[in-house]
C-alpha atoms as a PDB file:
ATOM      1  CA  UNK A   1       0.000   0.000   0.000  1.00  0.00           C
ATOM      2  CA  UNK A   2       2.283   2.491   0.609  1.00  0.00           C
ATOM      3  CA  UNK A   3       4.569   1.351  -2.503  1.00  0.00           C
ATOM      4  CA  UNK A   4       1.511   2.434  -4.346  1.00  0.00           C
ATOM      5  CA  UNK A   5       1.024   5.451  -2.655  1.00  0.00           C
ATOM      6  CA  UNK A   6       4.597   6.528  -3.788  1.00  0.00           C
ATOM      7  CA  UNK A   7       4.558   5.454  -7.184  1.00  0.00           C
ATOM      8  CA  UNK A   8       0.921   6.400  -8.426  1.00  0.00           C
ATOM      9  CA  UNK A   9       1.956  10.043  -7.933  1.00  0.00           C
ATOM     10  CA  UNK A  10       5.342   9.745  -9.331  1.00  0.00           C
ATOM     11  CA  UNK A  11       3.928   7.991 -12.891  1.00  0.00           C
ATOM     12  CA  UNK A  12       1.145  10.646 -12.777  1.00  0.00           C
ATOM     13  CA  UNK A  13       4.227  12.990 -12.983  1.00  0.00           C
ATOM     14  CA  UNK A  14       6.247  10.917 -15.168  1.00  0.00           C
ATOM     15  CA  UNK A  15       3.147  11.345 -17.856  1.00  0.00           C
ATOM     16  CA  UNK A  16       2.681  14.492 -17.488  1.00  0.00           C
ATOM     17  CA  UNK A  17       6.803  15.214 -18.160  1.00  0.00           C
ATOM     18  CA  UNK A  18       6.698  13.156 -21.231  1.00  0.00           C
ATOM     19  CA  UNK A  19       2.894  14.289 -22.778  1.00  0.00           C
ATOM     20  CA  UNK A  20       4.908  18.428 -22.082  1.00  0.00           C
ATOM     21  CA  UNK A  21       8.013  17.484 -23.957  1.00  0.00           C
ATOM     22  CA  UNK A  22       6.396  15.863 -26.892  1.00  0.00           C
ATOM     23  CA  UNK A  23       3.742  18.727 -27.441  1.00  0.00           C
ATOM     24  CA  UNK A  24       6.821  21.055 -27.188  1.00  0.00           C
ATOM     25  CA  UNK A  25       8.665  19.158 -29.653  1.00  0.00           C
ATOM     26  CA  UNK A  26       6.179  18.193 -31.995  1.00  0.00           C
ATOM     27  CA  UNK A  27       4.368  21.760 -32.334  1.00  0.00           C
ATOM     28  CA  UNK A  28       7.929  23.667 -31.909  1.00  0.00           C
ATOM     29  CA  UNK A  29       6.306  26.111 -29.122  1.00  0.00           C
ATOM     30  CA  UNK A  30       9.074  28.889 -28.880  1.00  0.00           C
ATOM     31  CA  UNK A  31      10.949  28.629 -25.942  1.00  0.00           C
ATOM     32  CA  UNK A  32       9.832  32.085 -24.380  1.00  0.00           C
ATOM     33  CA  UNK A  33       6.337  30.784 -24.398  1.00  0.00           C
ATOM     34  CA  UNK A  34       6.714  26.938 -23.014  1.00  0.00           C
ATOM     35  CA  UNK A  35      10.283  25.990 -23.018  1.00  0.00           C
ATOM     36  CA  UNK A  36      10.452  22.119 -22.661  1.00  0.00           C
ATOM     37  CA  UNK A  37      10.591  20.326 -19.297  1.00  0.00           C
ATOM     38  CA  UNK A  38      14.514  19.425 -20.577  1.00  0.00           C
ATOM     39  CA  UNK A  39      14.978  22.395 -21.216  1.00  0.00           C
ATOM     40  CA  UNK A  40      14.479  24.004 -17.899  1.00  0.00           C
ATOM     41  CA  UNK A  41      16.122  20.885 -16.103  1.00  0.00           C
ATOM     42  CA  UNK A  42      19.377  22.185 -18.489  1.00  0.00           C
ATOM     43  CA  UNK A  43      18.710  25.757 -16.960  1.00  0.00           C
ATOM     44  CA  UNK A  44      18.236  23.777 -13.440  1.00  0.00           C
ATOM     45  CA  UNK A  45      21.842  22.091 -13.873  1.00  0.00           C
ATOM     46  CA  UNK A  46      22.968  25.429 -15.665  1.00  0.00           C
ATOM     47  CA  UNK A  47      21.836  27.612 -12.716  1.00  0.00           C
ATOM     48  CA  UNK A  48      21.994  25.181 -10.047  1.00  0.00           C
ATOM     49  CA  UNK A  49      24.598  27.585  -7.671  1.00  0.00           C
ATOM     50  CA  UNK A  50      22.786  30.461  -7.504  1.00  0.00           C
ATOM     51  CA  UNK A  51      19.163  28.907  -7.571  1.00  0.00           C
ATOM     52  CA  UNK A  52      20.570  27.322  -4.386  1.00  0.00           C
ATOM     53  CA  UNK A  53      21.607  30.190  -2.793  1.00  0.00           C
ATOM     54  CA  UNK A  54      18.215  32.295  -3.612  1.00  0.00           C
ATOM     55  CA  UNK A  55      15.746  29.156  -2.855  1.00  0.00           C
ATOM     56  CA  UNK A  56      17.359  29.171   0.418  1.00  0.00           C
ATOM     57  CA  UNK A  57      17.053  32.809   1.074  1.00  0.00           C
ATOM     58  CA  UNK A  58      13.479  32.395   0.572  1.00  0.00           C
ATOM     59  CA  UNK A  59      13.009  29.074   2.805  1.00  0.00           C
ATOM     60  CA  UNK A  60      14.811  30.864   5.691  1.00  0.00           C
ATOM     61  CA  UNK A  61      12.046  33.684   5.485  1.00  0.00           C
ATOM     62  CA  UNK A  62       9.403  31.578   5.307  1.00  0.00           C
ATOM     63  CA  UNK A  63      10.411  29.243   7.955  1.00  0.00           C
ATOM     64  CA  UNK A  64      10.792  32.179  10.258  1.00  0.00           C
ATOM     65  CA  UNK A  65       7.578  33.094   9.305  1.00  0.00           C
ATOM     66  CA  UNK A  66       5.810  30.146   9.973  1.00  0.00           C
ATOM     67  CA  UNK A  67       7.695  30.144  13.327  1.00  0.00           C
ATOM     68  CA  UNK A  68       6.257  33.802  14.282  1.00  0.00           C
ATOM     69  CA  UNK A  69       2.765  32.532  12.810  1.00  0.00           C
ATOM     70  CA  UNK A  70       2.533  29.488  14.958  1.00  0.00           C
ATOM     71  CA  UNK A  71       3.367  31.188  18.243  1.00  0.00           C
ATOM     72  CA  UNK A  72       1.501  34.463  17.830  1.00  0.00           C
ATOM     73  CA  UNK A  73      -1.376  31.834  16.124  1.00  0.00           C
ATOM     74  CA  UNK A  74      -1.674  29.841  19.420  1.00  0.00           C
ATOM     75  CA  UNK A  75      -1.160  32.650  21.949  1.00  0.00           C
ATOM     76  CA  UNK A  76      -4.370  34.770  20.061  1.00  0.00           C
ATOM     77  CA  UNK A  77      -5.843  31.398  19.491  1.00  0.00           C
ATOM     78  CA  UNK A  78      -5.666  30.325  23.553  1.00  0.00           C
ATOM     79  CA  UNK A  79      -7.127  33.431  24.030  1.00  0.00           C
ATOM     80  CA  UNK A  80     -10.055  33.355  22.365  1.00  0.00           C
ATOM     81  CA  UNK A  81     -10.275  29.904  24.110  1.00  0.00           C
ATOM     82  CA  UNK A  82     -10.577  31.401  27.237  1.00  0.00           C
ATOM     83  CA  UNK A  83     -12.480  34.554  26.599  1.00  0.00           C
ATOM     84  CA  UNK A  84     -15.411  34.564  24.526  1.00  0.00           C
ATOM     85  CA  UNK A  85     -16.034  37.808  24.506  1.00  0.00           C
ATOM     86  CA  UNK A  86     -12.660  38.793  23.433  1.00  0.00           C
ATOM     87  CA  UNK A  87     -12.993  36.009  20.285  1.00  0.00           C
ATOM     88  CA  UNK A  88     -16.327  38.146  19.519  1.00  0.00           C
ATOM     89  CA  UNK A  89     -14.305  41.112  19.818  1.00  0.00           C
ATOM     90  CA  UNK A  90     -11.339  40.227  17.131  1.00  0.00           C
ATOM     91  CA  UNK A  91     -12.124  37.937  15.244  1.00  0.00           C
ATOM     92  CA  UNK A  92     -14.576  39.460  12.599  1.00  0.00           C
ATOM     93  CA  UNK A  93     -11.023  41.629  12.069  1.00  0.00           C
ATOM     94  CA  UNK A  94      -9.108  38.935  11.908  1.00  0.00           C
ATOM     95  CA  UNK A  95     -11.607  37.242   8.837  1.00  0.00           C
ATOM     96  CA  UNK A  96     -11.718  40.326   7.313  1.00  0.00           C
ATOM     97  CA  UNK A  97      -8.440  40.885   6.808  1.00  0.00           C
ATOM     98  CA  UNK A  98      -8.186  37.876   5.084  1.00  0.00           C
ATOM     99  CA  UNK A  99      -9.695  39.502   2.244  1.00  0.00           C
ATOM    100  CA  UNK A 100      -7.251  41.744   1.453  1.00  0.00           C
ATOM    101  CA  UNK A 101      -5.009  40.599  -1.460  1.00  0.00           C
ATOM    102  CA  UNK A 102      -1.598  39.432  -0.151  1.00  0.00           C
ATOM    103  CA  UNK A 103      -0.373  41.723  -2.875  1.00  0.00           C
ATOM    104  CA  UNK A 104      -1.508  44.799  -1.683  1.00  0.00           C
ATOM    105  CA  UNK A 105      -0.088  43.858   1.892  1.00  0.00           C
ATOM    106  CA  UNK A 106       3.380  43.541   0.450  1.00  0.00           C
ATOM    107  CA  UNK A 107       4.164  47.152  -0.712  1.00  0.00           C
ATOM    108  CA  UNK A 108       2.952  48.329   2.857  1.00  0.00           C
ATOM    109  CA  UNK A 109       5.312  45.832   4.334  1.00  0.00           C
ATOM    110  CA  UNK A 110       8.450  46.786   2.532  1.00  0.00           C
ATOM    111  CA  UNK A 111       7.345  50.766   3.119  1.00  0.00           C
ATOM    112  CA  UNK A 112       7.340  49.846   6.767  1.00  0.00           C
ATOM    113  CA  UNK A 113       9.976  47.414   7.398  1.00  0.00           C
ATOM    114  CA  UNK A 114      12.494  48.172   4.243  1.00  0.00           C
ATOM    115  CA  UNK A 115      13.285  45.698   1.463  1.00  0.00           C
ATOM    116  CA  UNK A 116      15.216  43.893   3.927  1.00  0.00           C
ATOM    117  CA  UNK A 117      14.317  40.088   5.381  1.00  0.00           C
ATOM    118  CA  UNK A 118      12.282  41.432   8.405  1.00  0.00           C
ATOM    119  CA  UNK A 119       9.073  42.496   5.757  1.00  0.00           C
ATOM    120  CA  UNK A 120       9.342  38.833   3.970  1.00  0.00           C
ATOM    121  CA  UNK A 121       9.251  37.265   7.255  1.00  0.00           C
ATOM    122  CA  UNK A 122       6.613  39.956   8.187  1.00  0.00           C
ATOM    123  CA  UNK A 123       4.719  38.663   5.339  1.00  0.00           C
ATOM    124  CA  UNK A 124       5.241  34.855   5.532  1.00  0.00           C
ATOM    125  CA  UNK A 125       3.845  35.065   9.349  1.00  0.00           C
ATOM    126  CA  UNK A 126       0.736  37.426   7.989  1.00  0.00           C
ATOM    127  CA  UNK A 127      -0.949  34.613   5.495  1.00  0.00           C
ATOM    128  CA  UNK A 128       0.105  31.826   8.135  1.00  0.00           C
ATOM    129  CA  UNK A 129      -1.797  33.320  10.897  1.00  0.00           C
ATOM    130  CA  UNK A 130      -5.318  32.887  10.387  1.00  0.00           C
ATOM    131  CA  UNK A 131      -4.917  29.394   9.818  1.00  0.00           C
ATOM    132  CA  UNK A 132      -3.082  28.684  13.118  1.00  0.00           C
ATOM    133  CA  UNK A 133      -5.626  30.978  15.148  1.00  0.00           C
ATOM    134  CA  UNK A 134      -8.727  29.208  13.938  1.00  0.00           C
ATOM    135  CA  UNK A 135      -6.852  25.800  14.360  1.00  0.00           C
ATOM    136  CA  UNK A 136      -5.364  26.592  17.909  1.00  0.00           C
ATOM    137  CA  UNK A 137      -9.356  27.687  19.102  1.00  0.00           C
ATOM    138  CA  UNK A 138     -10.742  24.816  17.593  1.00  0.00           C
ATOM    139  CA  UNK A 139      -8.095  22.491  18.893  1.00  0.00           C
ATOM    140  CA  UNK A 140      -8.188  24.302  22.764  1.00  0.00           C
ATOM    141  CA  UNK A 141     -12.012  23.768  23.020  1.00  0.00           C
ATOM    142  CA  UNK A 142     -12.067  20.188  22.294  1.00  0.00           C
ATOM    143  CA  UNK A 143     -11.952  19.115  25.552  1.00  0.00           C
ATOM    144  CA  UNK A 144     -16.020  18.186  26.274  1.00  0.00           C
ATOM    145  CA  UNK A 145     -17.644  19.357  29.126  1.00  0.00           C
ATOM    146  CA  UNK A 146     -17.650  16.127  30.785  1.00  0.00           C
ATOM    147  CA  UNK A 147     -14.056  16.340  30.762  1.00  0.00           C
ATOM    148  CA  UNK A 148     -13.445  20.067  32.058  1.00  0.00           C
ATOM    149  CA  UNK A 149     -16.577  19.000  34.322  1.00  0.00           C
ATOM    150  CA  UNK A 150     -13.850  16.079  35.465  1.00  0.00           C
ATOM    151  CA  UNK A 151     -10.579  18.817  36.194  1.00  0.00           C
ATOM    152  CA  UNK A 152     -13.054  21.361  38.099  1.00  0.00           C
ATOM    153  CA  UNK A 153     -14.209  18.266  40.348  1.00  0.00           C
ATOM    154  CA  UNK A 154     -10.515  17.427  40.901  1.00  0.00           C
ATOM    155  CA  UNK A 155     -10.404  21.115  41.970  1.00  0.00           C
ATOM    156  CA  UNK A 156      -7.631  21.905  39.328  1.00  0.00           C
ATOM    157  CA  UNK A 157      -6.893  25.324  38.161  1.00  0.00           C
ATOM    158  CA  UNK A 158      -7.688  27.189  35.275  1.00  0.00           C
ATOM    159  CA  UNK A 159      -3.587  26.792  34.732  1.00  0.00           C
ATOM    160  CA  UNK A 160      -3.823  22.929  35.142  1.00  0.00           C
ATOM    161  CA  UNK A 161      -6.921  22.549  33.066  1.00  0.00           C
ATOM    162  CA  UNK A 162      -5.404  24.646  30.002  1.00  0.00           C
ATOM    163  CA  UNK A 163      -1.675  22.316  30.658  1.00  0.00           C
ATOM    164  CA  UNK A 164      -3.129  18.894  31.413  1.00  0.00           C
ATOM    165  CA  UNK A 165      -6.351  18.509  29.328  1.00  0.00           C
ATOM    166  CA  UNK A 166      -6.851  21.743  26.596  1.00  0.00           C
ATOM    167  CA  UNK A 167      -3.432  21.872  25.560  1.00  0.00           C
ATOM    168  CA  UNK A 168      -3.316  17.982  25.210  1.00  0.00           C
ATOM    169  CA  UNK A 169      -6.481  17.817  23.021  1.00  0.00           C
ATOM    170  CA  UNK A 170      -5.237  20.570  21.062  1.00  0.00           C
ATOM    171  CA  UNK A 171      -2.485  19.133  19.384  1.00  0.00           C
ATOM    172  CA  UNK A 172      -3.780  17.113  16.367  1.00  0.00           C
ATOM    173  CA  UNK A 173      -5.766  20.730  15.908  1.00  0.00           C
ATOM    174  CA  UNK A 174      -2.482  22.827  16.084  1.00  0.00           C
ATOM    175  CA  UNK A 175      -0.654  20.639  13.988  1.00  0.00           C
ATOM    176  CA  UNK A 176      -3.323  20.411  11.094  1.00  0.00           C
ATOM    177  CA  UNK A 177      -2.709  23.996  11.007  1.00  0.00           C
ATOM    178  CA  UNK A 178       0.886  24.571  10.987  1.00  0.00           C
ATOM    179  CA  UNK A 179       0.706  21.867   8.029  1.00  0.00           C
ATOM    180  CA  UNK A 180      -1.803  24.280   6.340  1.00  0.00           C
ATOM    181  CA  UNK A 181       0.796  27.085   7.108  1.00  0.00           C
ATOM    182  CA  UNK A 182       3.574  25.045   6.035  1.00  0.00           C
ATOM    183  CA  UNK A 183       2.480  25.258   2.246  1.00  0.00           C
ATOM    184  CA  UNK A 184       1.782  28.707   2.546  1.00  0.00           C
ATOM    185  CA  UNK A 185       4.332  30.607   4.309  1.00  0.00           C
ATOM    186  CA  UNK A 186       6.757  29.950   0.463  1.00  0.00           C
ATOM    187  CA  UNK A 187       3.584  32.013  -0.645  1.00  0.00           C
ATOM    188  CA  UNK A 188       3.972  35.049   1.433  1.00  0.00           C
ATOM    189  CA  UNK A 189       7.858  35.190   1.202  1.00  0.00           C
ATOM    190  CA  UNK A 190       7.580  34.908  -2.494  1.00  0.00           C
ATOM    191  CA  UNK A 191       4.982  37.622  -3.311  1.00  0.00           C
ATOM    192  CA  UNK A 192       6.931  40.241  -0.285  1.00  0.00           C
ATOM    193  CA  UNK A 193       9.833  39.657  -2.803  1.00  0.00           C
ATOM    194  CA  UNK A 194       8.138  40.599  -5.623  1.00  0.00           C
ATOM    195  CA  UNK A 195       7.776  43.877  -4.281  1.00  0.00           C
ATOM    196  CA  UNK A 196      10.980  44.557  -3.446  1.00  0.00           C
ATOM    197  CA  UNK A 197      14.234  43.127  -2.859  1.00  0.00           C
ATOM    198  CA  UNK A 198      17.477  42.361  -4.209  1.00  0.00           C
ATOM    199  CA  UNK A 199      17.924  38.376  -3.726  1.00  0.00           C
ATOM    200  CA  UNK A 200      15.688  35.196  -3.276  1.00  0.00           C
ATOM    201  CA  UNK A 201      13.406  33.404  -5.519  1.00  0.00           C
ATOM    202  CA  UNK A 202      10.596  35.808  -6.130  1.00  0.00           C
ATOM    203  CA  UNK A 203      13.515  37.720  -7.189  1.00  0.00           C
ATOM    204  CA  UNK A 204      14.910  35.582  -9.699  1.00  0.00           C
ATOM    205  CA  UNK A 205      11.283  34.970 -11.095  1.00  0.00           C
ATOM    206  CA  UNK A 206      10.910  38.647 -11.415  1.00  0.00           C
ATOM    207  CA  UNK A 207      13.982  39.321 -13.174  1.00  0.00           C
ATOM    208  CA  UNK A 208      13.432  36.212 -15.236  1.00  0.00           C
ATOM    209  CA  UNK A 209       9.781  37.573 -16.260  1.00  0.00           C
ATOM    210  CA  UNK A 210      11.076  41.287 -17.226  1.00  0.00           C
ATOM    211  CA  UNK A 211      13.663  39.233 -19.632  1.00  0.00           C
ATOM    212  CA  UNK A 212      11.711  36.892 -20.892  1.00  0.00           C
ATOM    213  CA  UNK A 213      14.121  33.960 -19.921  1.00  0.00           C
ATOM    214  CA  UNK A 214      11.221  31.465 -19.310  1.00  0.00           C
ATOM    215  CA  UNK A 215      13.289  28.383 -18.861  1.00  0.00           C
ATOM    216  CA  UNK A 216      14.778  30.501 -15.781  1.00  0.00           C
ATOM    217  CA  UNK A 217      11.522  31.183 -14.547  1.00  0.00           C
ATOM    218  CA  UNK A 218      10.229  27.807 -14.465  1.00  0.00           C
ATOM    219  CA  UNK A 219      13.697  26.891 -12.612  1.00  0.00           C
ATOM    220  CA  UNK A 220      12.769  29.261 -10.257  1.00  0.00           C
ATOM    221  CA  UNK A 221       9.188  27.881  -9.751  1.00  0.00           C
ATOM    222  CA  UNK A 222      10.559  24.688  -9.101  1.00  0.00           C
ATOM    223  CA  UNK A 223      12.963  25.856  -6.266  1.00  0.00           C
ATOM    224  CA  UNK A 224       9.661  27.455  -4.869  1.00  0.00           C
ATOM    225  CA  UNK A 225       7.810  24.342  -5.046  1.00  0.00           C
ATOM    226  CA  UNK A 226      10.370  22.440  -3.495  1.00  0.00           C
ATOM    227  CA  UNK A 227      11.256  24.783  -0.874  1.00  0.00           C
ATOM    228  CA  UNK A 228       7.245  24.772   0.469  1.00  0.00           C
ATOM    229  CA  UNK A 229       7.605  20.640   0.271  1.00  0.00           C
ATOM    230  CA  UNK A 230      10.586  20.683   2.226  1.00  0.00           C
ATOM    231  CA  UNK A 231       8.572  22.933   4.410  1.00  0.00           C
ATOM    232  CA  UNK A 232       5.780  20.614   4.720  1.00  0.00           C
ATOM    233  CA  UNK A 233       7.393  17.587   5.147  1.00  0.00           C
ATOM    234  CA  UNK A 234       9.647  19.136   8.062  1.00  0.00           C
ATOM    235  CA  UNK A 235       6.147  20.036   9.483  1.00  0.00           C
ATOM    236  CA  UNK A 236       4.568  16.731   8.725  1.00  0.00           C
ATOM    237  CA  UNK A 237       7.623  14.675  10.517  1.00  0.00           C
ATOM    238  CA  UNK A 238       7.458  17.022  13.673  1.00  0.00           C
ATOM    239  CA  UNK A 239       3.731  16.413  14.058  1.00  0.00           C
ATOM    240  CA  UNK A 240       4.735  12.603  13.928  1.00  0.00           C
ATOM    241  CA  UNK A 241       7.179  12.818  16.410  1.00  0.00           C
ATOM    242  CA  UNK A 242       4.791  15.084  18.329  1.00  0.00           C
ATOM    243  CA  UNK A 243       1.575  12.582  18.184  1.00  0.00           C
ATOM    244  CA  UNK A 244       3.612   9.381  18.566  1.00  0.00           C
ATOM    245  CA  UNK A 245       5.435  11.041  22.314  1.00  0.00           C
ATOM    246  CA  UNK A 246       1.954  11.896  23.122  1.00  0.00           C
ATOM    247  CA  UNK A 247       0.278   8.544  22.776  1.00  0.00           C
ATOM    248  CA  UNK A 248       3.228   7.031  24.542  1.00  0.00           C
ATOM    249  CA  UNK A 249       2.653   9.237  27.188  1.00  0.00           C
ATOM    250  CA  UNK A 250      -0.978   8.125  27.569  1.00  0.00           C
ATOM    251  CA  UNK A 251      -0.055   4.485  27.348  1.00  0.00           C
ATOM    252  CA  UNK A 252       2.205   4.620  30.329  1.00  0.00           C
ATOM    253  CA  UNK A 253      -0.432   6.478  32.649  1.00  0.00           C
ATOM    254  CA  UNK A 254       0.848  10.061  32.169  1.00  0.00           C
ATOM    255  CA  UNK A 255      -3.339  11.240  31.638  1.00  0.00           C
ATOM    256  CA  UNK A 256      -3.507   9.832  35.172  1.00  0.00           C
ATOM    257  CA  UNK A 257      -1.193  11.974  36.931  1.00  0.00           C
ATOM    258  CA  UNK A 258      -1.904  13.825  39.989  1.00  0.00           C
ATOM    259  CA  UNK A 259      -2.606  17.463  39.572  1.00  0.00           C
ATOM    260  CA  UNK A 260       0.427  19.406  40.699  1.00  0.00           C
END
């Protein structure tokens, strides 16, 4: 089963690779329009250096954003877990601005906090947040009633009911939502660097675009693509290291603990 799971998607690719380079062959689509998938893999190998260096710039700004996102996420998240009247408060905002286009957030981003790292990671955190908020309340009030019900009766704090049994329940919540993040925070870095700056890949597909060098600009989509896979799959391996320590510590008695 999971043989098939790897190679299903891999001759999905496979076809799609060879139906591209015979339609680019056969109907001799100029390069500037659809350059040929070996064609950009000869602009990967040509470029591979410097497509390196920029990929990485960009996967160190998003992965600091998706840091930021997570823990400002959780903190607004835990309190709107605690305070319904603050969630009714904020969060219409917080919806709303999810309508605004992410690029008409950059330019404000780069006037504020130059064309410098701090507005990429500034925008990476920004489209990774409302994910991890609404995933981190979700996740905090899945504890039932019965449960909570169970901790007052124990005579536990609000402290010891948020540690021991919200935070607990939280986590498959809170993890489904940095995964979410994950694929997004390559998004926000990207588009911040299309409005200014000097190096990473939304850099080199903006050059690439203003000279027309397609094959370049597909190289530097598949850096980008790669970069928020790596992202994802750091994510995805943390959350199984995460969930696995968690239900070993509910096979060896830890949810039976005395309150302390």
């Amino acid at each position: 089963m999971q043989m098939k799971k790897t190679i299903l998607p891999l001759t999905f690719a496979l076809l799609v690779l060879v139906i591209w380079q015979a339609l680019t062959s056969v109907f001799r689509i100029p390069e500037f329009l659809l350059p040929s998938p070996l064609r950009i893999l000869d602009q990967v190998k040509l470029d591979y250096g410097d497509l390196f260096n920029q990929g990485f710039v960009t996967l160190v700004e998003a992965l600091l954003g998706l840091l930021v996102a997570v823990a400002t996420g959780f903190l607004l998240g835990a309190a709107f877990a605690l305070s319904g009247t603050l969630e009714r408060m904020v969060l219409p905002y917080a919806v709303a601005s999810q309508a605004i286009p992410i690029i008409a957030t950059a330019p404000l981003l780069i006037l504020w906090l130059g064309s410098g790292m701090a507005s990429k990671v500034a925008m990476a955190a920004l489209i990774c947040f409302f994910p991890m908020v609404v995933n981190s309340t979700r996740g905090l009030r899945a504890a039932s009633n019965e449960q909570l019900a169970l901790m007052r009766v124990f005579g536990a704090t609000v402290w010891q009911t948020f540690w021991k049994l919200r935070l607990p329940t939280s986590l498959v919540y809170v993890l489904s939502g940095m995964r979410v993040s994950a694929a997004l925070a390559m998004i926000g870095a990207i588009v911040a660097e299309y409005a200014g700056a000097d190096r990473g890949l939304g850099y080199v597909i903006t050059q690439a675009t203003y000279r027309l060098d397609t094959p370049r600009l597909f190289a530097g989509i598949l850096y980008s693509a790669l970069g928020g896979w790596l992202l994802f799959l750091a994510v995805a391996f943390v959350e199984r290291v995460a969930l696995a320590r968690y239900r070993d510590d509910l096979g060896s008695g830890a949810s039976g603990r005395r309150l302390t």
